[in-house]
PDB file of N, CA and C in Angstrom:
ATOM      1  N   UNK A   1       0.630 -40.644 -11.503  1.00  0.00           N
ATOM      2  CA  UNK A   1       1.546 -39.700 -10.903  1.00  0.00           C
ATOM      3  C   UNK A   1       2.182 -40.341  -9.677  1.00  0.00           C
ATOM      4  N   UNK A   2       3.399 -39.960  -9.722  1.00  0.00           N
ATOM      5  CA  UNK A   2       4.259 -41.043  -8.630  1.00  0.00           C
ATOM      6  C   UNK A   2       4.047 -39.789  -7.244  1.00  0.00           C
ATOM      7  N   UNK A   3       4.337 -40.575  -6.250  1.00  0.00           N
ATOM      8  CA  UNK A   3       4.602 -39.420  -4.705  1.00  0.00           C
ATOM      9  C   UNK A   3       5.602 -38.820  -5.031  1.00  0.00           C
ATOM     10  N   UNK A   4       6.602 -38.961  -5.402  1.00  0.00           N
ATOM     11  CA  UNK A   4       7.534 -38.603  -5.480  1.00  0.00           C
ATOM     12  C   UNK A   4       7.921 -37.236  -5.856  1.00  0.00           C
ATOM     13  N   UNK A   5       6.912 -36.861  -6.707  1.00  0.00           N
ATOM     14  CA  UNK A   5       6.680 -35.754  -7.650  1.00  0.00           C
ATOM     15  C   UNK A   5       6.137 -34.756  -6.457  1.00  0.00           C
ATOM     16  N   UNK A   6       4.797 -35.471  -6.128  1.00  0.00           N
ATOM     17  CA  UNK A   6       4.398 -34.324  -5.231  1.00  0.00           C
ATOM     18  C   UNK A   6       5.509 -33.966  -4.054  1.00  0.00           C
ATOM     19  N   UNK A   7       6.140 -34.597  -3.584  1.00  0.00           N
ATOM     20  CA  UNK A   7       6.954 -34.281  -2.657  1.00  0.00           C
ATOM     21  C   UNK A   7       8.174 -33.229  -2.806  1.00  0.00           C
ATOM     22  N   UNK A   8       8.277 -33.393  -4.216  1.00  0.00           N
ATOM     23  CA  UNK A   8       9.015 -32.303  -5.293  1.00  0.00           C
ATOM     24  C   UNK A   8       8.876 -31.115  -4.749  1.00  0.00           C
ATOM     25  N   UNK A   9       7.479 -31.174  -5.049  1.00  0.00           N
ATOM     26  CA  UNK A   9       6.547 -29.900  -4.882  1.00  0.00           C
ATOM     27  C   UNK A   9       6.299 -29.272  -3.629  1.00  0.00           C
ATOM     28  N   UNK A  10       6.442 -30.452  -2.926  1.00  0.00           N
ATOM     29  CA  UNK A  10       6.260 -29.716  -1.689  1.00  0.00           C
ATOM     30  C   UNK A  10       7.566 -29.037  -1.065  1.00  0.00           C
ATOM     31  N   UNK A  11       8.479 -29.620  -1.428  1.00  0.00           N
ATOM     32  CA  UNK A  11      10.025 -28.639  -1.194  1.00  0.00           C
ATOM     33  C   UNK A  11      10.538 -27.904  -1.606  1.00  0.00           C
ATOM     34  N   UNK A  12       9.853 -27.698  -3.272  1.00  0.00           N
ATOM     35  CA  UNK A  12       9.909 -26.477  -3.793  1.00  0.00           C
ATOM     36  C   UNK A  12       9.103 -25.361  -3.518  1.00  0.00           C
ATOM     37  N   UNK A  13       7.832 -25.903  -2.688  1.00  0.00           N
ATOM     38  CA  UNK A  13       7.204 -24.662  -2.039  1.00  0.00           C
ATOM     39  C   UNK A  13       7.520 -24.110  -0.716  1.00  0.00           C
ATOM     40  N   UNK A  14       8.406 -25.323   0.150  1.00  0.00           N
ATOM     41  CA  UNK A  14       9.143 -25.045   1.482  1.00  0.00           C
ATOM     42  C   UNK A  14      10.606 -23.916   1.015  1.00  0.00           C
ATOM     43  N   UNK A  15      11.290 -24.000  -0.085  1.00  0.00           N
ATOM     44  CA  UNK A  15      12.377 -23.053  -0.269  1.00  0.00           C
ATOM     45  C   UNK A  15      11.721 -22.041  -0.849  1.00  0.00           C
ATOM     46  N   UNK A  16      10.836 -21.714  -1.802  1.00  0.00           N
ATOM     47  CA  UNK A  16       9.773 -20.505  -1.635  1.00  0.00           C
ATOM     48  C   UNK A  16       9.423 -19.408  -0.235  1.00  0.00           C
ATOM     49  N   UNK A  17       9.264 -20.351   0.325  1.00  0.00           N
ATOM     50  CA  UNK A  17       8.496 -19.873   1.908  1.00  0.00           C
ATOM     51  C   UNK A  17       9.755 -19.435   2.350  1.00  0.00           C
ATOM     52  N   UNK A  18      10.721 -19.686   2.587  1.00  0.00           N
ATOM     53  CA  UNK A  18      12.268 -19.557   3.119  1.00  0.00           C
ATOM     54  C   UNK A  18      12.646 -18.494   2.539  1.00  0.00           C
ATOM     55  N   UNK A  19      12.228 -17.934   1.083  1.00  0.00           N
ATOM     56  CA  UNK A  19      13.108 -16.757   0.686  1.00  0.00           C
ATOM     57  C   UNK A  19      12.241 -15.286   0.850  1.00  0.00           C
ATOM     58  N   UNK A  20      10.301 -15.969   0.832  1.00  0.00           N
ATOM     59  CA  UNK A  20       9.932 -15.154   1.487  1.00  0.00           C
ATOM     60  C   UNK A  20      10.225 -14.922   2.556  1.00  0.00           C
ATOM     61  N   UNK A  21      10.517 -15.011   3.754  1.00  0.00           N
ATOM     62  CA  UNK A  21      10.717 -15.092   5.148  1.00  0.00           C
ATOM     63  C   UNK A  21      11.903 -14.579   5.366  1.00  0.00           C
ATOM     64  N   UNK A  22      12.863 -14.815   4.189  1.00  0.00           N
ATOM     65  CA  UNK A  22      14.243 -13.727   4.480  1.00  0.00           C
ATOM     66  C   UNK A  22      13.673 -12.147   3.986  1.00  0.00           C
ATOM     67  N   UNK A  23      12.865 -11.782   3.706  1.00  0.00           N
ATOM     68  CA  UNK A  23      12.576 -10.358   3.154  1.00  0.00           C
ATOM     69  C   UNK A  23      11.891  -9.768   3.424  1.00  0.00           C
ATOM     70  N   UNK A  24      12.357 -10.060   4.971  1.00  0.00           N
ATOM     71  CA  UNK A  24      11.484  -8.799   5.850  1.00  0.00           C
ATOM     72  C   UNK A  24      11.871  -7.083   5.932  1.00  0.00           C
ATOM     73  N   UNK A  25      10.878  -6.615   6.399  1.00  0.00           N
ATOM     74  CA  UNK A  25      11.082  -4.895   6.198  1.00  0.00           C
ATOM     75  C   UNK A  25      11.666  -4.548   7.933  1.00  0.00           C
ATOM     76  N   UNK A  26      12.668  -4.720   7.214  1.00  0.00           N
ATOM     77  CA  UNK A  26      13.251  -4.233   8.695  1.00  0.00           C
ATOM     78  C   UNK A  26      13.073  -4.845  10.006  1.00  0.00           C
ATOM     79  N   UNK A  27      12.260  -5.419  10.150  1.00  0.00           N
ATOM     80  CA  UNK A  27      11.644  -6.455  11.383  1.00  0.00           C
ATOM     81  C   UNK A  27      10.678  -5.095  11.895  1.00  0.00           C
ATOM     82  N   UNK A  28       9.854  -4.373  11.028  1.00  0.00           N
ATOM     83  CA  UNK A  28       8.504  -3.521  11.266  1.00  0.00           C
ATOM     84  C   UNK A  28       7.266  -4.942  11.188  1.00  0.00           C
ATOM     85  N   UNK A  29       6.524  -4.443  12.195  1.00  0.00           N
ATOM     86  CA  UNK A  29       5.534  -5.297  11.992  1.00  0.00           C
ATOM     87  C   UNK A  29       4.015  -4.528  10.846  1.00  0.00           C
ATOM     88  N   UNK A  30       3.219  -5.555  10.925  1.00  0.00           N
ATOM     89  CA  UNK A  30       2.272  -5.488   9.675  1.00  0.00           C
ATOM     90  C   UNK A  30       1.578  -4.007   9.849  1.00  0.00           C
ATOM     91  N   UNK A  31       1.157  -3.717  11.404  1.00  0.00           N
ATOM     92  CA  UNK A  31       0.177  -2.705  11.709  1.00  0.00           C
ATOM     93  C   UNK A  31       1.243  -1.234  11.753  1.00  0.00           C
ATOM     94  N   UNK A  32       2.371  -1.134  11.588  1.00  0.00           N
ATOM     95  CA  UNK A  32       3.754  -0.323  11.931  1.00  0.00           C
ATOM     96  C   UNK A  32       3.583  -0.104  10.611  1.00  0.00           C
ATOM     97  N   UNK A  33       4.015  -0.838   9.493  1.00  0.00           N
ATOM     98  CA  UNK A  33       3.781  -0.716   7.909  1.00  0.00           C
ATOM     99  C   UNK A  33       2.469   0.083   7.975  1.00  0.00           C
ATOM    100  N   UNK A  34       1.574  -0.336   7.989  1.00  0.00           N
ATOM    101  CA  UNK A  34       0.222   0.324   7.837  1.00  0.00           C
ATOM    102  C   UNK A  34      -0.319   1.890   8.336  1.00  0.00           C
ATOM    103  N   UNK A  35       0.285   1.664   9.560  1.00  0.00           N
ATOM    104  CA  UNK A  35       0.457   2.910  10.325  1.00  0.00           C
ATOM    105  C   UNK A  35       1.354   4.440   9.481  1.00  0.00           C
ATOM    106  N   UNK A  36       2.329   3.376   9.199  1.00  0.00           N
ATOM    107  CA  UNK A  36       3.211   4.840   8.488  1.00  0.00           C
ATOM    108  C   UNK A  36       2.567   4.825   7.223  1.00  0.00           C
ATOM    109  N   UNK A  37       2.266   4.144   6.358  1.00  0.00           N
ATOM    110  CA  UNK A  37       1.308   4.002   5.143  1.00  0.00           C
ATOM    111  C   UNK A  37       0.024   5.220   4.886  1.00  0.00           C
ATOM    112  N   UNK A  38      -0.321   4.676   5.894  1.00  0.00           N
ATOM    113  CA  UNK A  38      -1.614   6.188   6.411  1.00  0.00           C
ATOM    114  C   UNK A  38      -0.925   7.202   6.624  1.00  0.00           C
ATOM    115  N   UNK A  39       0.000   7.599   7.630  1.00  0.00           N
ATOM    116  CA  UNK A  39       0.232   9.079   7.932  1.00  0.00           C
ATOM    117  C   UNK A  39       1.180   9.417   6.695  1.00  0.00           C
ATOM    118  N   UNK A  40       1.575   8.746   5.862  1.00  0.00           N
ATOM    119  CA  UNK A  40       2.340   9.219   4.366  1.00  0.00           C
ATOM    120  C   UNK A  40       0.856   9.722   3.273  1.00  0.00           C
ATOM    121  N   UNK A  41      -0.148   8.678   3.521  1.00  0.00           N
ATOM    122  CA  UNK A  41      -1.578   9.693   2.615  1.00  0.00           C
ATOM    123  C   UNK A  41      -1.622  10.765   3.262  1.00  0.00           C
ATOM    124  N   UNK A  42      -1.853  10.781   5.032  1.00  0.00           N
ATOM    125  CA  UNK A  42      -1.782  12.083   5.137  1.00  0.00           C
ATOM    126  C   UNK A  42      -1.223  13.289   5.102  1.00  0.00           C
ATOM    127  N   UNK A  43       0.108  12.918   4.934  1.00  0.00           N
ATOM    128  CA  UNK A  43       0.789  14.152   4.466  1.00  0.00           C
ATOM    129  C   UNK A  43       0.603  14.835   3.806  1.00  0.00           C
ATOM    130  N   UNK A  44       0.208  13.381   2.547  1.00  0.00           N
ATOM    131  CA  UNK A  44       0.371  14.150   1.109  1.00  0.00           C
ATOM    132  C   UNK A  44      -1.026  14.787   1.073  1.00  0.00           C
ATOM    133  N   UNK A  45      -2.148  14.685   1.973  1.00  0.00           N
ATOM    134  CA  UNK A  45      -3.356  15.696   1.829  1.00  0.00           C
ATOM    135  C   UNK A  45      -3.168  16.620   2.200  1.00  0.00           C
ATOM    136  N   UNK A  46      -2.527  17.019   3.404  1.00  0.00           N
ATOM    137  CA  UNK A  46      -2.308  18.600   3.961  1.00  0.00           C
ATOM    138  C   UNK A  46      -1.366  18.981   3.251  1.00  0.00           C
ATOM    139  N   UNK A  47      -0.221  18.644   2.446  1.00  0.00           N
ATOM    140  CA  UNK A  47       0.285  19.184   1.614  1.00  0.00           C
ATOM    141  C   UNK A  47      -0.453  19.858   0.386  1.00  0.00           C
ATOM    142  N   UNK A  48      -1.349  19.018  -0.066  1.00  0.00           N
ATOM    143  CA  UNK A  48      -2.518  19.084  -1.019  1.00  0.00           C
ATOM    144  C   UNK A  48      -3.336  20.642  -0.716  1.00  0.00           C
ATOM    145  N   UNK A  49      -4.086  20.123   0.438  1.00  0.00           N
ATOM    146  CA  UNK A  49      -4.588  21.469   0.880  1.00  0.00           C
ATOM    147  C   UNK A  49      -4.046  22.818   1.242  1.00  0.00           C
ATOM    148  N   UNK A  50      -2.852  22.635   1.893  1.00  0.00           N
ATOM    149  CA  UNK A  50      -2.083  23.633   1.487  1.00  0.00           C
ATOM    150  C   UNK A  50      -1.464  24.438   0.173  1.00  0.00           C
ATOM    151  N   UNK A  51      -1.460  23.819  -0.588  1.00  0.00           N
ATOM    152  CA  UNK A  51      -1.252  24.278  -1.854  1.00  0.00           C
ATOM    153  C   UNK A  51      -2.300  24.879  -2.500  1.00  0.00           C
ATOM    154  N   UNK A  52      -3.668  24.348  -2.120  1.00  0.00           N
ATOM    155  CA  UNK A  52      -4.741  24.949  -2.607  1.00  0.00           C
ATOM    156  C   UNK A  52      -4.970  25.745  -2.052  1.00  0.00           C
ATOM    157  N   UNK A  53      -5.051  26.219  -0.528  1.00  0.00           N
ATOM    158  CA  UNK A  53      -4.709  27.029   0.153  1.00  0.00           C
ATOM    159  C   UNK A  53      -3.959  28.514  -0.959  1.00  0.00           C
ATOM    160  N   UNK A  54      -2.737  28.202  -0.528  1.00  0.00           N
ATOM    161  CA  UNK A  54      -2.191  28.860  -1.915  1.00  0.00           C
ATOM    162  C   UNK A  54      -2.692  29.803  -2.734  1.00  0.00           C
ATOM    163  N   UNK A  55      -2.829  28.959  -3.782  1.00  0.00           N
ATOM    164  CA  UNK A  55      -3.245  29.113  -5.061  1.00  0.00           C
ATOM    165  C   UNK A  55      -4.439  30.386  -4.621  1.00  0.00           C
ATOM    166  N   UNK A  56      -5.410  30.066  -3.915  1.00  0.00           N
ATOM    167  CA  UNK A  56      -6.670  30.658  -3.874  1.00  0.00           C
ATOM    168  C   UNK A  56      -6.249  32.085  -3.094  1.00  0.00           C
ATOM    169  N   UNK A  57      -5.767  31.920  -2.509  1.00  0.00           N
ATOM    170  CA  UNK A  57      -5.194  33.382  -1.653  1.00  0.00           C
ATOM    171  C   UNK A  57      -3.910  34.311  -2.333  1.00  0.00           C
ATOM    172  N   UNK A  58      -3.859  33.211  -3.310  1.00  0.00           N
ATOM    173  CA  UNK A  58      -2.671  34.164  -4.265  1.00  0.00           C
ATOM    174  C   UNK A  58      -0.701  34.293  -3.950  1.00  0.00           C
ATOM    175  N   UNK A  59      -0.792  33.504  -2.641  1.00  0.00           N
ATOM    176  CA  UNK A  59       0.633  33.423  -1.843  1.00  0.00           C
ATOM    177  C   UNK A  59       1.252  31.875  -2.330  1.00  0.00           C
ATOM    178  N   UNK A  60       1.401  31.957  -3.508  1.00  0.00           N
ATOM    179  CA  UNK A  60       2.053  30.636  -4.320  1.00  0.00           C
ATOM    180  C   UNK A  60       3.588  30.848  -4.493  1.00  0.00           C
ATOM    181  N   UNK A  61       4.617  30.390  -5.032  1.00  0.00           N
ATOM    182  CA  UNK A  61       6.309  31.138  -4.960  1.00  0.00           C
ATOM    183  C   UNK A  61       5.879  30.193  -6.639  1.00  0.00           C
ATOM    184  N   UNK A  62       5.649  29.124  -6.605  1.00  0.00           N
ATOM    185  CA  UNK A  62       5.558  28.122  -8.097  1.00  0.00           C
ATOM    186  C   UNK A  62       4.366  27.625  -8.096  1.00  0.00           C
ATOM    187  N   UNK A  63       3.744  28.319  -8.869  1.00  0.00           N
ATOM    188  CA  UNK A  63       2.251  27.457  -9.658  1.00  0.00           C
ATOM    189  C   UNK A  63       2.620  25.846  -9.805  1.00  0.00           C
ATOM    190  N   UNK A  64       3.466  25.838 -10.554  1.00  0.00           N
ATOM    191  CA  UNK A  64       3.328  24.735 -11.101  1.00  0.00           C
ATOM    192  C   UNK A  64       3.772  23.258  -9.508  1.00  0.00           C
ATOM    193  N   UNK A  65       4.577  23.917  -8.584  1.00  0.00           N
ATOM    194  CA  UNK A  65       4.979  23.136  -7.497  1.00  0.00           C
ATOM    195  C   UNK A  65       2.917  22.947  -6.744  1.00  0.00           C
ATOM    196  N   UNK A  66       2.653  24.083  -7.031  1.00  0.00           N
ATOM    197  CA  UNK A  66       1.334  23.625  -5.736  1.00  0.00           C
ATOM    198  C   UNK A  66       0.792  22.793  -6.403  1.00  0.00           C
ATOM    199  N   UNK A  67       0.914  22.928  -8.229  1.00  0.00           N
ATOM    200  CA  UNK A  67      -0.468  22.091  -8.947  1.00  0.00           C
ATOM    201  C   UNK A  67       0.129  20.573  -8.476  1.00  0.00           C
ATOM    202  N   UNK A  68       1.271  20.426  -8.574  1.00  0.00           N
ATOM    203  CA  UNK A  68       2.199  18.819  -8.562  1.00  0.00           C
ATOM    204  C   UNK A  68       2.024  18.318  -7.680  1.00  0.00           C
ATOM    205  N   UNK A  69       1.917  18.905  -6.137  1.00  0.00           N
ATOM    206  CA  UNK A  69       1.410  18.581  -5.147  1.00  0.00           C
ATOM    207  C   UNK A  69      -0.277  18.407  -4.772  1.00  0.00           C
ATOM    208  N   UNK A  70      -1.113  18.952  -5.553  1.00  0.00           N
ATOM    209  CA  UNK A  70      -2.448  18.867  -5.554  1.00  0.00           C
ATOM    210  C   UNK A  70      -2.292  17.169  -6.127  1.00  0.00           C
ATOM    211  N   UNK A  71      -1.927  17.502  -7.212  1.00  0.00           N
ATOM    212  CA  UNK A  71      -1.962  16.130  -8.382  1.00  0.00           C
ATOM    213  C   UNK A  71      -1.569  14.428  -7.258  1.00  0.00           C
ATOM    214  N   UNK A  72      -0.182  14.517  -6.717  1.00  0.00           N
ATOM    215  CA  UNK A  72       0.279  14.502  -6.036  1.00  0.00           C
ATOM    216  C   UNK A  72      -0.911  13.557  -5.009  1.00  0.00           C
ATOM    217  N   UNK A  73      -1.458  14.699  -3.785  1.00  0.00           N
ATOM    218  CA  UNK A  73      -2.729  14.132  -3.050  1.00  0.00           C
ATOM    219  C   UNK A  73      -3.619  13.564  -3.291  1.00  0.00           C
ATOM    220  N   UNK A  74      -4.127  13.835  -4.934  1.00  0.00           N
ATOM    221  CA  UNK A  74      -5.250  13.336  -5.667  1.00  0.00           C
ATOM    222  C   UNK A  74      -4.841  11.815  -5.789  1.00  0.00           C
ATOM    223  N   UNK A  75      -3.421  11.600  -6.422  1.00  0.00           N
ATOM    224  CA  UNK A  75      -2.965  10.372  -6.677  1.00  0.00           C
ATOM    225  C   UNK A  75      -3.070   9.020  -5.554  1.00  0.00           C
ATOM    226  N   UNK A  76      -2.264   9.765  -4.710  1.00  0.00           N
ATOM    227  CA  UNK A  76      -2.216   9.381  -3.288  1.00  0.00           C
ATOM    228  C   UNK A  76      -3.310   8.553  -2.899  1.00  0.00           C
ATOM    229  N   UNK A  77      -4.225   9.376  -2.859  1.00  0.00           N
ATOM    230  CA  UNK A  77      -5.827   8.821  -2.013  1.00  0.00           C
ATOM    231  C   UNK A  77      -6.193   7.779  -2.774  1.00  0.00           C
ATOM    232  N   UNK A  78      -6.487   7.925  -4.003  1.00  0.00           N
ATOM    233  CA  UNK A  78      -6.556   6.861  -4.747  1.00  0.00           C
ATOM    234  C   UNK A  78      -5.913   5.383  -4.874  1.00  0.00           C
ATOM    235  N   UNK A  79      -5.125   5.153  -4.811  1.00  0.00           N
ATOM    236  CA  UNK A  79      -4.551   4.438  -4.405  1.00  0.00           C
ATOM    237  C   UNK A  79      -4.498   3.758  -3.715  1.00  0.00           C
ATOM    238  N   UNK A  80      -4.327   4.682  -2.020  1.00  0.00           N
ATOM    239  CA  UNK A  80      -4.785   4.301  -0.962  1.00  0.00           C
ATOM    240  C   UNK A  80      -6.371   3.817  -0.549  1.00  0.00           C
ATOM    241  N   UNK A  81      -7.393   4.565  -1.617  1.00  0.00           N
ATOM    242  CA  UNK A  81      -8.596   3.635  -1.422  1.00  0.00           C
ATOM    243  C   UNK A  81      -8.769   2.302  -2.519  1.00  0.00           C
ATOM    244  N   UNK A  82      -8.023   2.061  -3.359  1.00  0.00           N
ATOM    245  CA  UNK A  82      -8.325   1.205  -4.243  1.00  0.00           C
ATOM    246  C   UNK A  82      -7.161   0.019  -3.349  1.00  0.00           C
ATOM    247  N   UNK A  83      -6.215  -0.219  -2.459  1.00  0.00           N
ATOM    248  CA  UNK A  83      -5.232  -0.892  -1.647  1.00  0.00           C
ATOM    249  C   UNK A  83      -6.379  -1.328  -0.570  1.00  0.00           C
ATOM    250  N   UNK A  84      -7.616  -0.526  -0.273  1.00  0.00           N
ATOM    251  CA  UNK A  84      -8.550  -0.515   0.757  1.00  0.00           C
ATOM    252  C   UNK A  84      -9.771  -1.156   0.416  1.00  0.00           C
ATOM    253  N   UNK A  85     -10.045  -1.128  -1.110  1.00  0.00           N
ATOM    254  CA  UNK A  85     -11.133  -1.925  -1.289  1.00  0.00           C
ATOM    255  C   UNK A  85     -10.507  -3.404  -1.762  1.00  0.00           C
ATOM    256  N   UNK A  86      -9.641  -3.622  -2.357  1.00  0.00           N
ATOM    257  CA  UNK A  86      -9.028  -4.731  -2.300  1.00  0.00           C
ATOM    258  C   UNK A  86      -8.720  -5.731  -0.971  1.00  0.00           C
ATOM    259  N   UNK A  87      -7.982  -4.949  -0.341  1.00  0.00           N
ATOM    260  CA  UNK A  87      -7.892  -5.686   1.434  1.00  0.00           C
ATOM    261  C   UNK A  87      -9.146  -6.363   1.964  1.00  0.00           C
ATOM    262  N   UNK A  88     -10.576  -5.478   1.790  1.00  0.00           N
ATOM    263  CA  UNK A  88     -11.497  -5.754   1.572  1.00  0.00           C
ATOM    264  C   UNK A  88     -12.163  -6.654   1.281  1.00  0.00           C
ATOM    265  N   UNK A  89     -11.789  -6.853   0.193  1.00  0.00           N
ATOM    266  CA  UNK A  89     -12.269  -7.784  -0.878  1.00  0.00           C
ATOM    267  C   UNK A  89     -11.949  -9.112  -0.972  1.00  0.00           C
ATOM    268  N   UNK A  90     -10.386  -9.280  -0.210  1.00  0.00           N
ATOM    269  CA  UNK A  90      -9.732 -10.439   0.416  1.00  0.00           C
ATOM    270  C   UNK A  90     -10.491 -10.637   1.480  1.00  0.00           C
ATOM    271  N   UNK A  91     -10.758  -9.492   2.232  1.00  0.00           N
ATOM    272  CA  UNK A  91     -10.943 -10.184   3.838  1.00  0.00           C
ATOM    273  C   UNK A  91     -12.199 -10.834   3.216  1.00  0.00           C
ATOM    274  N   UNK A  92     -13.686 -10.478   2.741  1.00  0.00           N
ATOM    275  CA  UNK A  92     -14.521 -10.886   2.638  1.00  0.00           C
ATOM    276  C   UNK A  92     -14.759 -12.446   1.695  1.00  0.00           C
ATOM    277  N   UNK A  93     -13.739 -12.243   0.692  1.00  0.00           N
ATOM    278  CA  UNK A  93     -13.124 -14.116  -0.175  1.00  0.00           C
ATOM    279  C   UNK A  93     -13.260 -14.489   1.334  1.00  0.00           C
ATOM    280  N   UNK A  94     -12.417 -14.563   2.200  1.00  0.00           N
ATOM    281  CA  UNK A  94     -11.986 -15.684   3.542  1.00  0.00           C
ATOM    282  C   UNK A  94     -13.102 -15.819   4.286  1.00  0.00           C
ATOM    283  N   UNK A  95     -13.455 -14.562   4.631  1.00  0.00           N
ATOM    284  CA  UNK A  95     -14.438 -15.172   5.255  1.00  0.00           C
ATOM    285  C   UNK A  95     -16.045 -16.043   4.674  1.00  0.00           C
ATOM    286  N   UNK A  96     -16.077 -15.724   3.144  1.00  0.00           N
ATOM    287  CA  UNK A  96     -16.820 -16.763   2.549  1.00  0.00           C
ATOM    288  C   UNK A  96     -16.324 -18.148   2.291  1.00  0.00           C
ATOM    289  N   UNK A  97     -15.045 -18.173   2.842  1.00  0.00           N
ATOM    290  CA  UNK A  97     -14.657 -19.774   2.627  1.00  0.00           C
ATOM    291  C   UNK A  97     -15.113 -20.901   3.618  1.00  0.00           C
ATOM    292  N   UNK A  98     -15.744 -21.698   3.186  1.00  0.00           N
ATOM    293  CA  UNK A  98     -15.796 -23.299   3.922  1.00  0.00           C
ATOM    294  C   UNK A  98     -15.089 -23.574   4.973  1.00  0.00           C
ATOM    295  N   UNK A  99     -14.513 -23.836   5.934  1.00  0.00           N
ATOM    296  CA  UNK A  99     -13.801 -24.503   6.526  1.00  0.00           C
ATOM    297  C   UNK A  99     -14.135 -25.809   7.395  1.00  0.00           C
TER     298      UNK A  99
END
């Protein structure tokens, strides 16, 4: 294998890095993302509970709107804990790595 090749490679992974780096979110930082990330699960739980709320007291306008929104919160969390055991699961790969 010539250098040459690898060097290929290495500039095809430098214009990679470059187009990641143009596709930022707005110029929000990581913990700003995260931050609104969470208070969007939480919405969708007090929305959740409110609907169940609802339902149980009998002051519903659409059944079917509170169930969508239950469904809705259920989805939500999930998600948000399976995004949480993953993160997880990275942090703990790194920190079992060698260095």
């Amino acid at each position: 294998m010539e250098i040459s090749n690898i060097s290929a490679f290495a500039n095809i992974n430098n214009q990679n890095l470059n187009v990641l780096s143009d596709n930022k979110v707005e110029g929000k930082s990581f913990d700003q993302l995260l931050k609104s990330a969470i208070n969007d699960v939480n919405k969708s739980q007090l929305d959740g509970y409110d609907a169940m709320r609802g339902i149980a007291s009998g002051n519903v306008p659409n059944l079917q709107e509170a169930v969508q929104k239950i469904t809705t919160a259920e989805s939500t969390l999930k998600l948000a804990l399976e995004v949480k055991n993953k993160a997880l699961g990275a942090y703990k790969e790194i920190m079992r790595m060698q260095v």
